[in-house]
N, C-alpha and C. Protein backbone atom coordinates (compact mmCIF):
# COMPACT_ATOMS: atom_id res chain seq x y z
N UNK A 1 154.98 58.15 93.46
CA UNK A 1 153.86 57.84 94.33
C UNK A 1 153.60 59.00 95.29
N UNK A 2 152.87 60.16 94.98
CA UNK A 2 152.52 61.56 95.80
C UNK A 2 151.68 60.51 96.66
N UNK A 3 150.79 59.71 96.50
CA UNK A 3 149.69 59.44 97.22
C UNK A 3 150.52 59.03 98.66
N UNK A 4 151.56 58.41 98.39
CA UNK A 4 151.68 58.01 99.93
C UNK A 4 152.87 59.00 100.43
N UNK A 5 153.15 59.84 99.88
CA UNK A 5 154.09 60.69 100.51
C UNK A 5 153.05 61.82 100.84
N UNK A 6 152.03 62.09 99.98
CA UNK A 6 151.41 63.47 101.17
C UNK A 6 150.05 63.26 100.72
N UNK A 7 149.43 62.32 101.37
CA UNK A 7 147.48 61.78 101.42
C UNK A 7 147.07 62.83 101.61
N UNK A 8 147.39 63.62 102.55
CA UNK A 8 146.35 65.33 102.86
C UNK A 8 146.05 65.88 101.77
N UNK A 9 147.10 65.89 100.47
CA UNK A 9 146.89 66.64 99.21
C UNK A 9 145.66 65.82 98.15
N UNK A 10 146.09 64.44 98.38
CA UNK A 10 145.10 63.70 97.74
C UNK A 10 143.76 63.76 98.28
N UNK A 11 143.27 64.10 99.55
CA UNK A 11 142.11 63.80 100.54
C UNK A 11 141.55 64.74 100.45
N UNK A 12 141.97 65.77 100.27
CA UNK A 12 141.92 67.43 100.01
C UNK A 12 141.29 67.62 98.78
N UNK A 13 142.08 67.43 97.30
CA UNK A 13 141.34 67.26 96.13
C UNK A 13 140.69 66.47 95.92
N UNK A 14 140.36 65.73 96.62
CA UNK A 14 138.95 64.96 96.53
C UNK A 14 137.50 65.81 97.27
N UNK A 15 138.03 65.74 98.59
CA UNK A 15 136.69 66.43 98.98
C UNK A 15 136.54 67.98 98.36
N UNK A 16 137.30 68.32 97.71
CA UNK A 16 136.81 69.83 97.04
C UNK A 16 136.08 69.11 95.52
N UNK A 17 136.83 68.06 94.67
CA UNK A 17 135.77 67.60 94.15
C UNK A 17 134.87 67.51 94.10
N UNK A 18 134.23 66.55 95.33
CA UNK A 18 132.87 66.22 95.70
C UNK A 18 131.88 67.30 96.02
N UNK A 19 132.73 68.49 96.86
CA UNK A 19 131.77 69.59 97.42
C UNK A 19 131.05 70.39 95.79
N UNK A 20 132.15 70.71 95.16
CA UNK A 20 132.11 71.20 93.74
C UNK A 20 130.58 70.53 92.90
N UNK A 21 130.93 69.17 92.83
CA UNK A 21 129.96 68.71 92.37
C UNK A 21 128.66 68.35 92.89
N UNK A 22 128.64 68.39 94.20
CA UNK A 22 127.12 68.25 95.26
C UNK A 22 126.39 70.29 94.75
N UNK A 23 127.27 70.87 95.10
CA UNK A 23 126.92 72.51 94.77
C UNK A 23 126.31 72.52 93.09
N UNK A 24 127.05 72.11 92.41
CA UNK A 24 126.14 72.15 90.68
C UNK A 24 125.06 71.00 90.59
N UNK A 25 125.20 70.18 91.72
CA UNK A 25 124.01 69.09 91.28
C UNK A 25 122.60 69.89 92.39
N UNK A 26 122.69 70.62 93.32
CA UNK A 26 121.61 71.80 93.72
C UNK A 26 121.24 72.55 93.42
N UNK A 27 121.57 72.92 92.08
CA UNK A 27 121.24 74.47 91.82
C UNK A 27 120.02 73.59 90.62
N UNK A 28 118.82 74.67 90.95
CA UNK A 28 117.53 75.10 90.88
C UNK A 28 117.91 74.43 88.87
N UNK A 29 116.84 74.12 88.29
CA UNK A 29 116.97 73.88 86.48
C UNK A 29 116.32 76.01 86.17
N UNK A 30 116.94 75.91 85.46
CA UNK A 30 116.34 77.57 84.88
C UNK A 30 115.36 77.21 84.10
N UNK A 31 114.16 78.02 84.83
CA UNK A 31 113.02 78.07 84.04
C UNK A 31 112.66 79.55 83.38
N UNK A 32 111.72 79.38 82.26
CA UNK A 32 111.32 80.71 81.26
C UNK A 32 110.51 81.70 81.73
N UNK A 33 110.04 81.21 82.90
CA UNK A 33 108.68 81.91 83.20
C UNK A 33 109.09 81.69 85.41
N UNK A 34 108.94 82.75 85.95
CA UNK A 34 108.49 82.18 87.35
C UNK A 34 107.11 81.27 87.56
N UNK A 35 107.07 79.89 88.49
CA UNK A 35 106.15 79.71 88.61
C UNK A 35 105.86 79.44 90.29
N UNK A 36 104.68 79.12 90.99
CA UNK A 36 104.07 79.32 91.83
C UNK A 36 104.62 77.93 92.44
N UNK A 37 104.43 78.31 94.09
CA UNK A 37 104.74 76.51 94.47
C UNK A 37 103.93 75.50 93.88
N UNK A 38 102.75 75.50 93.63
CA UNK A 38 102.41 74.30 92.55
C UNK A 38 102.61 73.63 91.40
N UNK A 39 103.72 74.85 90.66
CA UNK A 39 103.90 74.77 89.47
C UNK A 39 102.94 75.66 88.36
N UNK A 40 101.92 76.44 88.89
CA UNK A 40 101.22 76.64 87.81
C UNK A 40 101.43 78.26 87.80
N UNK A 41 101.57 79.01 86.76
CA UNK A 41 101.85 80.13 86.82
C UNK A 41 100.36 81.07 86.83
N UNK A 42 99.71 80.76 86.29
CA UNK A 42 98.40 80.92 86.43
C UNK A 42 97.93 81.94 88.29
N UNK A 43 98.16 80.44 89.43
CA UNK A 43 98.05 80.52 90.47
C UNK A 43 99.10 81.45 90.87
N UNK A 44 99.79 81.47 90.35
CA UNK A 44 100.87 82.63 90.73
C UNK A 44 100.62 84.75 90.63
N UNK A 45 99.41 84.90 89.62
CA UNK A 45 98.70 85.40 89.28
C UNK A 45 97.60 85.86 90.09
N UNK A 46 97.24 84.85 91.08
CA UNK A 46 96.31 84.99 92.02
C UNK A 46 94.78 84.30 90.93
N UNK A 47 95.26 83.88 90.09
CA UNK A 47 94.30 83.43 88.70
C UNK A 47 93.95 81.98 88.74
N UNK A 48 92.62 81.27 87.99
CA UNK A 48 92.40 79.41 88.73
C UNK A 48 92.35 79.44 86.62
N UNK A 49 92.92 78.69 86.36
CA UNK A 49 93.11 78.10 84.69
C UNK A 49 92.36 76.92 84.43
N UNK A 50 91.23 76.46 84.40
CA UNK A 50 91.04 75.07 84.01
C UNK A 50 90.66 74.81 82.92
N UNK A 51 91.04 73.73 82.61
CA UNK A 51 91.60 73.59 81.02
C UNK A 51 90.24 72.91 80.23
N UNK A 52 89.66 73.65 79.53
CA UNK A 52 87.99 72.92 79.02
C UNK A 52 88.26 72.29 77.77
N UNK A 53 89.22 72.20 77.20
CA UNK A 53 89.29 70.92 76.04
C UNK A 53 90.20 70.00 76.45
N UNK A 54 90.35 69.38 77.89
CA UNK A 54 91.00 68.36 78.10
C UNK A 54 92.34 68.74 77.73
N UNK A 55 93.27 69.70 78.22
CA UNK A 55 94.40 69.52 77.79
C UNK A 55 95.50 69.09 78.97
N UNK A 56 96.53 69.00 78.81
CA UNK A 56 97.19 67.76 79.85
C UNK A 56 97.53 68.50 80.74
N UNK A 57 98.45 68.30 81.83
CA UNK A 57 99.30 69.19 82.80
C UNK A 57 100.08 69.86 82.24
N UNK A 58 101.05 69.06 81.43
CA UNK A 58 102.26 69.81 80.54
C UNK A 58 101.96 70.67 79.46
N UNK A 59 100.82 70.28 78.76
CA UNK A 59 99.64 70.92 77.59
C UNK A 59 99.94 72.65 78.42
N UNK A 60 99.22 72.60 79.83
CA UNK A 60 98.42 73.87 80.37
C UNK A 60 99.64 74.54 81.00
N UNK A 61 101.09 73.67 81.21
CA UNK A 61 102.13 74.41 82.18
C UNK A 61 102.94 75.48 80.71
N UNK A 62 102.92 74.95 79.28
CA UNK A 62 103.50 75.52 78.41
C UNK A 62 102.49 76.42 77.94
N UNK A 63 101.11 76.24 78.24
CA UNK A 63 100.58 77.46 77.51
C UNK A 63 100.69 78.68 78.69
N UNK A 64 100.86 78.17 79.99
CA UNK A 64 100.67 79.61 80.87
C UNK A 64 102.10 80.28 80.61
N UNK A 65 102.91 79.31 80.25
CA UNK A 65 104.50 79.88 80.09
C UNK A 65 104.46 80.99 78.98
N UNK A 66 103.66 80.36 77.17
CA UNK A 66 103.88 81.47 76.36
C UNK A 66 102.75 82.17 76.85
N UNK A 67 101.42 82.22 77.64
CA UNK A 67 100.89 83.26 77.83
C UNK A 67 101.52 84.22 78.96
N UNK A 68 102.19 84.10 79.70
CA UNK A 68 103.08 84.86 80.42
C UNK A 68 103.85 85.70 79.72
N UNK A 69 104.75 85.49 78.83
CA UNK A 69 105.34 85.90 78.02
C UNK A 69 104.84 86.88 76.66
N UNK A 70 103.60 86.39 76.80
CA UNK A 70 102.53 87.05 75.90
C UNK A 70 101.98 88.62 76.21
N UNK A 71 101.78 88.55 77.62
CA UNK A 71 100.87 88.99 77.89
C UNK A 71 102.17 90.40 78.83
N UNK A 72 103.65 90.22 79.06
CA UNK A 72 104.52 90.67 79.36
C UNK A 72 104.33 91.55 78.11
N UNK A 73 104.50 90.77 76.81
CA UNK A 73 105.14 92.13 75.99
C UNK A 73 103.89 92.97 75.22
N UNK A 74 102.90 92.29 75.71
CA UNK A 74 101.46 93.39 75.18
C UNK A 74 101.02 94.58 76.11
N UNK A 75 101.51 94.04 77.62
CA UNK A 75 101.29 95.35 78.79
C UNK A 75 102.79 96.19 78.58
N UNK A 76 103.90 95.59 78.65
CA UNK A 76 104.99 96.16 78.90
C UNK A 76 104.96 95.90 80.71
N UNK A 77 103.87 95.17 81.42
CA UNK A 77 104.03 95.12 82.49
C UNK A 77 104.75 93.36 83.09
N UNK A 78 105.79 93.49 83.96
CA UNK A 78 105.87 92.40 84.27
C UNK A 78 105.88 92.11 85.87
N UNK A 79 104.59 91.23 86.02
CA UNK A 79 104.06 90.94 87.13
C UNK A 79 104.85 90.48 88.56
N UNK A 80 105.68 90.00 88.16
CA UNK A 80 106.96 89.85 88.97
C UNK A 80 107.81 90.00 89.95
N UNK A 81 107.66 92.05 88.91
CA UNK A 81 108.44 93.13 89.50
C UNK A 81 107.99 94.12 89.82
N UNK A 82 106.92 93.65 89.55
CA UNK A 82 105.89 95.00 90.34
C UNK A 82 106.15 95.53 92.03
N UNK A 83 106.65 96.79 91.92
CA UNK A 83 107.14 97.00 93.35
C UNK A 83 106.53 98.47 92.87
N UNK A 84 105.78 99.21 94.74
CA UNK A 84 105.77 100.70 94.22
C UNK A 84 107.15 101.72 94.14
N UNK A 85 106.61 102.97 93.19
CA UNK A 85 108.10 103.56 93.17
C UNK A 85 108.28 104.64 94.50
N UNK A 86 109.47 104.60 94.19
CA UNK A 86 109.92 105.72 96.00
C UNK A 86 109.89 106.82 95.27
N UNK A 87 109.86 107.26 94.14
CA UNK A 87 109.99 108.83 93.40
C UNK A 87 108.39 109.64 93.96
N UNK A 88 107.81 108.78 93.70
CA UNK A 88 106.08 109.28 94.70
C UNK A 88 106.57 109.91 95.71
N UNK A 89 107.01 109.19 96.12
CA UNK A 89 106.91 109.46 97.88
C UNK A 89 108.16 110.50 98.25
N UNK A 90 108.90 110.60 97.24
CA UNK A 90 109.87 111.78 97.23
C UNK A 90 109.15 113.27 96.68
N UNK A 91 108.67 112.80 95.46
CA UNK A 91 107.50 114.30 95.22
C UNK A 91 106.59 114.17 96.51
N UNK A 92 105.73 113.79 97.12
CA UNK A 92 104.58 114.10 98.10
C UNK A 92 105.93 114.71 99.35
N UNK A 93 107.14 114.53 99.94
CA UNK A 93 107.40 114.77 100.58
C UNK A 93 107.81 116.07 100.08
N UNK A 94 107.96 116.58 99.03
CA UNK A 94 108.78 117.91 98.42
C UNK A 94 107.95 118.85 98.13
N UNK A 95 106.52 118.00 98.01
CA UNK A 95 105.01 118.92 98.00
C UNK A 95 104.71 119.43 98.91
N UNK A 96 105.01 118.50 99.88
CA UNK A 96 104.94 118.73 101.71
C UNK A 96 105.52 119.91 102.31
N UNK A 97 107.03 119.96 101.56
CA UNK A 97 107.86 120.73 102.00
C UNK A 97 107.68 122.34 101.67
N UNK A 98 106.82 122.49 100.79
CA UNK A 98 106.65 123.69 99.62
C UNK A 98 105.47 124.19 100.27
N UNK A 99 104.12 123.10 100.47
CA UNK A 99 102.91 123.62 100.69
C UNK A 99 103.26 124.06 102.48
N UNK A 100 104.19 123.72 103.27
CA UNK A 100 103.96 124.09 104.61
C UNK A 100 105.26 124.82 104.90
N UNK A 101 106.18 125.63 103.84
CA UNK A 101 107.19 126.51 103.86
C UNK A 101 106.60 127.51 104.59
N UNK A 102 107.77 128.41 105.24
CA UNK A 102 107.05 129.24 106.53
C UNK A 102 105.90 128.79 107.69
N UNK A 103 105.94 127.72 107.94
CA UNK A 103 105.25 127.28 109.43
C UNK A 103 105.44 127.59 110.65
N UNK A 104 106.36 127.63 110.45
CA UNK A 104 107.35 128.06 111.87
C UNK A 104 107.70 129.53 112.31
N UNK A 105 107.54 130.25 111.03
CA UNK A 105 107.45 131.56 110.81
C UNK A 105 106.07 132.02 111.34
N UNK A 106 104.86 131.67 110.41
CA UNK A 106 104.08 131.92 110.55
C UNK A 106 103.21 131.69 112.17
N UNK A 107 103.77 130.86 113.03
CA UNK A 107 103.83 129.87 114.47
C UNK A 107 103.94 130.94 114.70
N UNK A 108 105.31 131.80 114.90
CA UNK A 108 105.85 132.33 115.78
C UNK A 108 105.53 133.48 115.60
N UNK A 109 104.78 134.47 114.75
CA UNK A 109 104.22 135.57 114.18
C UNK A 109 102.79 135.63 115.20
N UNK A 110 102.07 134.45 114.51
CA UNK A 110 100.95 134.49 115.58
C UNK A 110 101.10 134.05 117.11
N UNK A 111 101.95 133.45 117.72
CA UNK A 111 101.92 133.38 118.88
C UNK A 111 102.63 134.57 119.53
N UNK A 112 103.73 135.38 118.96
CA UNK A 112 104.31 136.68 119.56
C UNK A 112 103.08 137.95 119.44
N UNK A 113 102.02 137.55 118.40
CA UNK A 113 100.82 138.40 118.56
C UNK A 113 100.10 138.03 120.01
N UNK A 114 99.69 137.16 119.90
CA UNK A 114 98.82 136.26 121.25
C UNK A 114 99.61 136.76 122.85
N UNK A 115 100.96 136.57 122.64
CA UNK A 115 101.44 136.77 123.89
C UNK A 115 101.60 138.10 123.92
N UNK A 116 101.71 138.59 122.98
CA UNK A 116 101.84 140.08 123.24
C UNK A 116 100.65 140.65 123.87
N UNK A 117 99.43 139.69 123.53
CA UNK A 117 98.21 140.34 124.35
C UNK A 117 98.26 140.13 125.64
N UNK A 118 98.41 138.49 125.74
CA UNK A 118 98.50 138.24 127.21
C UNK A 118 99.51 138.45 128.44
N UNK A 119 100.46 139.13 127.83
CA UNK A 119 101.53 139.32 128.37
C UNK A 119 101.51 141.36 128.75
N UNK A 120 100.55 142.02 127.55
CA UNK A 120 100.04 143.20 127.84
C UNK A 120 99.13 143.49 129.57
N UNK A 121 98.47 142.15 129.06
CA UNK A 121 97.20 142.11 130.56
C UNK A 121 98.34 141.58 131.97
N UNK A 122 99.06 141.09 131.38
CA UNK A 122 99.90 140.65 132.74
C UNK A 122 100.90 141.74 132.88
N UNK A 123 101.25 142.75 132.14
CA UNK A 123 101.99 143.95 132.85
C UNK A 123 103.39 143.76 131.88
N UNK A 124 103.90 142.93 130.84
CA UNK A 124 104.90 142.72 130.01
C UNK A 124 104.80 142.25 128.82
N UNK A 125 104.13 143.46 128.03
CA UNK A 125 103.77 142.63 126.66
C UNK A 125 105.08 142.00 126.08
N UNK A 126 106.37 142.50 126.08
CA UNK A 126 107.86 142.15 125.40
C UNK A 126 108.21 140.54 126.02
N UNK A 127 107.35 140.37 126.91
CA UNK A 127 108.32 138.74 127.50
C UNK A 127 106.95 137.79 127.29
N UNK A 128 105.90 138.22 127.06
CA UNK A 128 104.63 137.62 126.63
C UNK A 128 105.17 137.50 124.93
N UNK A 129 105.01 138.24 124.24
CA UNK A 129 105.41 137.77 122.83
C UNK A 129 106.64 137.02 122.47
N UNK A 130 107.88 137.36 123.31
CA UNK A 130 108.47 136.14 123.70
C UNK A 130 108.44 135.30 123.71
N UNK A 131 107.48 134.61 124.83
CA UNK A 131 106.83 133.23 124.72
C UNK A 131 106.10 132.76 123.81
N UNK A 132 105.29 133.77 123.47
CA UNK A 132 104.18 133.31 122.86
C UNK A 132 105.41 132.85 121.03
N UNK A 133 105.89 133.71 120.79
CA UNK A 133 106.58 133.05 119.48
C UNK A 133 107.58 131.57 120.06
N UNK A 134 108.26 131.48 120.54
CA UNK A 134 108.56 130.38 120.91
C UNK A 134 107.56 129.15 120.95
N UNK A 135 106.43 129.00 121.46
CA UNK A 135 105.35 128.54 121.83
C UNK A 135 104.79 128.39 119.90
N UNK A 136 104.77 129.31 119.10
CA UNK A 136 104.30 129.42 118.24
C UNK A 136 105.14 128.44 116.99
N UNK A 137 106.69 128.68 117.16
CA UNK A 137 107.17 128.15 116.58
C UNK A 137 107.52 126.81 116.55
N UNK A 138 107.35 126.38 117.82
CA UNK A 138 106.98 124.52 118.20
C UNK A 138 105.57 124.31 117.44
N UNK A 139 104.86 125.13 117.35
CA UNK A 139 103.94 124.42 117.22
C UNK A 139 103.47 124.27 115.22
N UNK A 140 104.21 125.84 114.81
CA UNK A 140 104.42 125.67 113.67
C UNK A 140 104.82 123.96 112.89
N UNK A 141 106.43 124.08 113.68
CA UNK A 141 107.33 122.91 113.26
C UNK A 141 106.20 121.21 113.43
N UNK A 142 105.76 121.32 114.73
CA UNK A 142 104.55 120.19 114.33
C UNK A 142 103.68 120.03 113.24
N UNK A 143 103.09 121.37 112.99
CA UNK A 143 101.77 121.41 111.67
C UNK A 143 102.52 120.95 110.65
N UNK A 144 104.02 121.02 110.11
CA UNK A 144 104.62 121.05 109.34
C UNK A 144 104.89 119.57 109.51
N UNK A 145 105.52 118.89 110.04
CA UNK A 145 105.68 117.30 110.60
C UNK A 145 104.05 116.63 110.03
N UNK A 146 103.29 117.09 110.59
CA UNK A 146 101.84 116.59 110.49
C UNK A 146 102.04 116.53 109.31
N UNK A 147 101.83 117.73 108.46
CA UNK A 147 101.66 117.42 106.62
C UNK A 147 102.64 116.42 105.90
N UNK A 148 103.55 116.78 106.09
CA UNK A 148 104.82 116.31 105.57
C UNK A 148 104.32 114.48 105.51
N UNK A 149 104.05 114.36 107.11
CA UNK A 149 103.56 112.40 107.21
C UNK A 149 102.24 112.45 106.58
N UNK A 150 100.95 113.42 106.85
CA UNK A 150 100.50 113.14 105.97
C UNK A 150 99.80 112.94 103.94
N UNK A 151 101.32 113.85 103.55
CA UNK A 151 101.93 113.92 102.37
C UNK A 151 102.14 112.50 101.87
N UNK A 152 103.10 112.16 102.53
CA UNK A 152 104.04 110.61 102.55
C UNK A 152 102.79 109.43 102.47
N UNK A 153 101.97 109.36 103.34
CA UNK A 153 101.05 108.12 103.87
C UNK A 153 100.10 107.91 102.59
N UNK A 154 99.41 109.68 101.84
CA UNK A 154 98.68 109.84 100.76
C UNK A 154 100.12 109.31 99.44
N UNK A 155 101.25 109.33 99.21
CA UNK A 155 101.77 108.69 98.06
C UNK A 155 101.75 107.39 98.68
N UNK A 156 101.89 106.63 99.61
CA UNK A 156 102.31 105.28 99.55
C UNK A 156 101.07 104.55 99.03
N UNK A 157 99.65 105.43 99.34
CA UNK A 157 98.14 104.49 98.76
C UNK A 157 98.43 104.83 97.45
N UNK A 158 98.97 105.73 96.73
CA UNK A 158 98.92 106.30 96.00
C UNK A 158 99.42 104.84 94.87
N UNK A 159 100.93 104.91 94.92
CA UNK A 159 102.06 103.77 94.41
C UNK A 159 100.88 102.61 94.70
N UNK A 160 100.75 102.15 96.13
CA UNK A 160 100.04 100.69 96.09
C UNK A 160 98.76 100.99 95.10
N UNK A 161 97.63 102.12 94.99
CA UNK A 161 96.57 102.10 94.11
C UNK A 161 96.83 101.39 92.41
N UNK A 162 98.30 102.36 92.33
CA UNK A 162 98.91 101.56 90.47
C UNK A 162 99.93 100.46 90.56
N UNK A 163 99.98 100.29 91.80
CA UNK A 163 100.43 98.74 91.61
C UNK A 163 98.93 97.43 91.58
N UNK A 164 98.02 97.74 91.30
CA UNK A 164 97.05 97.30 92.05
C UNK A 164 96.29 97.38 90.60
N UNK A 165 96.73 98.54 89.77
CA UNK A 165 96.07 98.62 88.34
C UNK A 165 96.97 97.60 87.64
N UNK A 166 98.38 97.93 87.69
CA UNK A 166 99.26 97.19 86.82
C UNK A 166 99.05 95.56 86.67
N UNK A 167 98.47 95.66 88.14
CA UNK A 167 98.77 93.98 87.87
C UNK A 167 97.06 93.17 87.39
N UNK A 168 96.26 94.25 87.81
CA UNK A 168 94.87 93.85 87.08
C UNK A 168 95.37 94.00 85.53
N UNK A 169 95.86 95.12 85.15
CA UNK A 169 96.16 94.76 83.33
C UNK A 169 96.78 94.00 82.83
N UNK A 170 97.98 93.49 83.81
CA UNK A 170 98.45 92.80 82.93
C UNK A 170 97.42 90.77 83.68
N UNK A 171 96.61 90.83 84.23
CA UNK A 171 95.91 89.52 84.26
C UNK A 171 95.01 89.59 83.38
N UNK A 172 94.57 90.82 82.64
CA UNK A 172 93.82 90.75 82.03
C UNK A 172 94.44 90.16 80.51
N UNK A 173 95.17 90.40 80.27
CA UNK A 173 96.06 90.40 79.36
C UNK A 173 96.58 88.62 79.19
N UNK A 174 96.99 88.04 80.67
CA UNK A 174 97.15 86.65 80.52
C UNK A 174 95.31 86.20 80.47
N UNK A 175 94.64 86.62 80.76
CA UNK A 175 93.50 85.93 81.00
C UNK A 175 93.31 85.54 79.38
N UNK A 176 92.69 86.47 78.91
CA UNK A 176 92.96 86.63 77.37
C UNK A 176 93.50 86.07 76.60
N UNK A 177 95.09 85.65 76.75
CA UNK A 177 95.88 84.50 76.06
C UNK A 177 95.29 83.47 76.31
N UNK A 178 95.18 82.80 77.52
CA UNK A 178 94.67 81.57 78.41
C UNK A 178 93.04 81.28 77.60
N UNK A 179 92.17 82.10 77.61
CA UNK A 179 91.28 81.98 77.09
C UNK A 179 90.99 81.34 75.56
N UNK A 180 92.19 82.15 74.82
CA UNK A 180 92.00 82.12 73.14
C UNK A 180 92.86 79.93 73.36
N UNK A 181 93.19 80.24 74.25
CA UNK A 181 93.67 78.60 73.97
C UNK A 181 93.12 77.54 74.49
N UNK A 182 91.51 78.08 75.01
CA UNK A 182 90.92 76.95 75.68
C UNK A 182 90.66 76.72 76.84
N UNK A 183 90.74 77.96 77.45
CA UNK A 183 91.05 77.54 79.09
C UNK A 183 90.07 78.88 79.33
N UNK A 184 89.54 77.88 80.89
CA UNK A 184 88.21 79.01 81.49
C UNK A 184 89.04 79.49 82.53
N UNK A 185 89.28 81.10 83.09
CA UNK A 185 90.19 81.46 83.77
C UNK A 185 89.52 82.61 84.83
N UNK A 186 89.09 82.41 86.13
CA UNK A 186 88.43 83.05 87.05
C UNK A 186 89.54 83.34 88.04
């Protein structure tokens, strides 16, 4: 009789039982297709399906399922996972880096010219070009900052522009399935 010599052990494998089995009786049923909080994958699409030969709920939830699936392996696109890529935005920053090489150089070239003038009229051209490259080379390093962000800002429209195609082709693509089976799809 364990039970009455040590209940903690018995009380113990029970409630890990129960927890065990409350945890597998929550988990989500696996479905084939993602669908939308309504259930309709369609709407998930940003797409309205209505069904013109009377076909049922379950009729229209299995055809958006194989047209999902349809329309996945005719784009190669899956709507899903459409995220933009960071490789863009790594070339525009490396374009950035190339097209505004020597800025800072070039800053400090023309501002040690500049001060050299104004620093001539003030009686020290050597501590005028001084400044003036210092002065030049801050301001280089900004022009260079400037491109660089606006390098970066031109790939991110860039990525969102073909994320924006991808997912028009591949609705076109479910529209199309949805259609050949009866369904008016706006």
């Amino acid at each position: 009789m364990s039970y009455v010599r040590a209940p903690g052990k018995v009380l113990f494998t029970s409630l890990t039982l129960v927890c065990a089995l409350g945890a597998w009786a929550q988990q989500p049923p696996a479905q084939a297709a993602p669908a939308a909080a309504n259930g309709s994958l369609s709407s998930s699409l940003g797409l309205y399906a209505f069904p013109a030969k009377n076909q049922t709920a379950q009729q229209q939830a299995n055809d958006e399922t194989a047209c999902f699936g349809w329309a996945k392996t005719q784009t190669g696109i899956d709507p899903m996972a459409i995220k933009p890529h960071a490789p863009d935005q790594q070339q525009a920053a490396a374009a950035a880096d190339s097209a505004t090489q020597g800025a800072r150089v070039a800053g400090a070239a023309r501002g040690a010219a500049g001060g050299a003038v104004i620093g001539a009229i003030a009686g020290d051209a050597g501590k005028g070009a001084a400044i003036g490259a210092a002065a030049g080379t801050m301001a280089g390093g900004s022009a260079k900052r400037q491109a660089k962000r606006q390098a970066q800002e031109g790939a991110s429209q860039q990525a969102q522009v073909s994320v924006e195609q991808q997912k028009a082709t591949y609705n076109k693509a479910f529209s199309a399935c949805m259609e050949g089976k009866g369904y008016t799809i706006k």
